[in-house]
Protein backbone atom coordinates (compact mmCIF):
# COMPACT_ATOMS: atom_id res chain seq x y z
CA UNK A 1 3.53 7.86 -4.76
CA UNK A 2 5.75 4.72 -4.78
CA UNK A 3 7.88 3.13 -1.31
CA UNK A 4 10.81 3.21 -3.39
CA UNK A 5 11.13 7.11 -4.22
CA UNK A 6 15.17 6.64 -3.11
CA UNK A 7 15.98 3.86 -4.88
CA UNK A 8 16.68 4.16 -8.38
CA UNK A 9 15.18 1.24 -10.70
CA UNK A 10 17.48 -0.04 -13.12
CA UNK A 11 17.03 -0.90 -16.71
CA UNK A 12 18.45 -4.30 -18.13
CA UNK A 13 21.10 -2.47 -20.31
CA UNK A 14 22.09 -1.12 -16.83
CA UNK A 15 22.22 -4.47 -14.89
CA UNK A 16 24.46 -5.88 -17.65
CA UNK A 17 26.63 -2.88 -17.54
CA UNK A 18 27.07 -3.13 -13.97
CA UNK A 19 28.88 -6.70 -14.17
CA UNK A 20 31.71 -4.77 -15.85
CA UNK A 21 31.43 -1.93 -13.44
CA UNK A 22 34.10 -2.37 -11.43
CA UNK A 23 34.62 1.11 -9.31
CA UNK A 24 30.62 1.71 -9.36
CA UNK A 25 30.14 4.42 -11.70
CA UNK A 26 26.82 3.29 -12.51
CA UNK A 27 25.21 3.46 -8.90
CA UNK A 28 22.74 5.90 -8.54
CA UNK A 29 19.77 6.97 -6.90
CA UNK A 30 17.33 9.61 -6.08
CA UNK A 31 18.72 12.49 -4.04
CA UNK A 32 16.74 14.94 -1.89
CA UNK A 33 17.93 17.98 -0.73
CA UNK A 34 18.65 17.04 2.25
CA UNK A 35 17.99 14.57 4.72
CA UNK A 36 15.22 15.54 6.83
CA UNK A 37 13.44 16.01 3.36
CA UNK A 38 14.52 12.26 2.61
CA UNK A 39 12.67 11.84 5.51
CA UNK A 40 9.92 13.42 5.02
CA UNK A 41 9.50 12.21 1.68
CA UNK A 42 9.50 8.86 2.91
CA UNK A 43 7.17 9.23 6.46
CA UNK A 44 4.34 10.99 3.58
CA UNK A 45 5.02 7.82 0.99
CA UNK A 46 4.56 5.53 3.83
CA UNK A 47 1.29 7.16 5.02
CA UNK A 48 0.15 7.83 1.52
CA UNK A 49 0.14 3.75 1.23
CA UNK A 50 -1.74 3.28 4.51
CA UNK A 51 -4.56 5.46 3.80
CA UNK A 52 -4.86 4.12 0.26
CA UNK A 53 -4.95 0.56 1.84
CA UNK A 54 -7.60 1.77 4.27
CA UNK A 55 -9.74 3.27 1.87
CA UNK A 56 -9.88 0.28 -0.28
CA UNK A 57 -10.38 -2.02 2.59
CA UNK A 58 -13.70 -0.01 3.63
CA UNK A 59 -14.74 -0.46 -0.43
CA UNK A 60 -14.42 -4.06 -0.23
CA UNK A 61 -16.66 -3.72 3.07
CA UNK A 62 -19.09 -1.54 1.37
CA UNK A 63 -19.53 -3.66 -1.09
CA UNK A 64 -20.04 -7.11 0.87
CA UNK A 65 -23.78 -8.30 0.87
CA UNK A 66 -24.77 -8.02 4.64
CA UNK A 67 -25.60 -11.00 6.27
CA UNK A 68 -29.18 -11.67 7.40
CA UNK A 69 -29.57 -10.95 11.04
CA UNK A 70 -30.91 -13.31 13.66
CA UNK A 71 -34.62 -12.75 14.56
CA UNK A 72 -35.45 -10.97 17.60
CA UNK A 73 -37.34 -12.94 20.36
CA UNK A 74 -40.34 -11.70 19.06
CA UNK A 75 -39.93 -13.06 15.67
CA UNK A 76 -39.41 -16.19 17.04
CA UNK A 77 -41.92 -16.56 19.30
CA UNK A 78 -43.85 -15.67 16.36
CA UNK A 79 -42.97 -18.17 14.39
CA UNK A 80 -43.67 -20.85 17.24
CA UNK A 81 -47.05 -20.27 17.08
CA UNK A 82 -47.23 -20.68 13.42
């Protein structure tokens, strides 16, 4: 689902034709129903993006290499005797 569900993305032939566009003929955009499902719409495409940025931030976690962890007192003491 994309952020800009309202907006409607123009083409180049569009953009040129709007220069001559003098009463705005050519503006459009995506309509809903009505506004509460506007709304809607937009609250689920917003949350959509959050979880999907979530879910790849805990795959990049997964797959860092873990750092080694410090030894334990034991290990070191271990290691003094050595």
């Amino acid at each position: 689902m994309r952020t800009d569900y309202l907006f409607a993305m123009p083409s180049v032939w569009s953009g040129a034709a709007r220069l001559l566009d003098l009463f705005g003929v050519y503006d459009a955009y995506n309509d809903s129903a009505s506004d509460d499902l506007a709304d809607a719409r937009a609250i689920y495409s917003d949350w959509h993006i959050v979880g999907q940025e979530l879910a790849d931030a805990m795959m990049k976690v997964e797959r860092e290499p873990t750092t080694a962890q410090p030894p334990t007192a034991e290990a070191a003491h271990e290691a003094s005797r050595d």
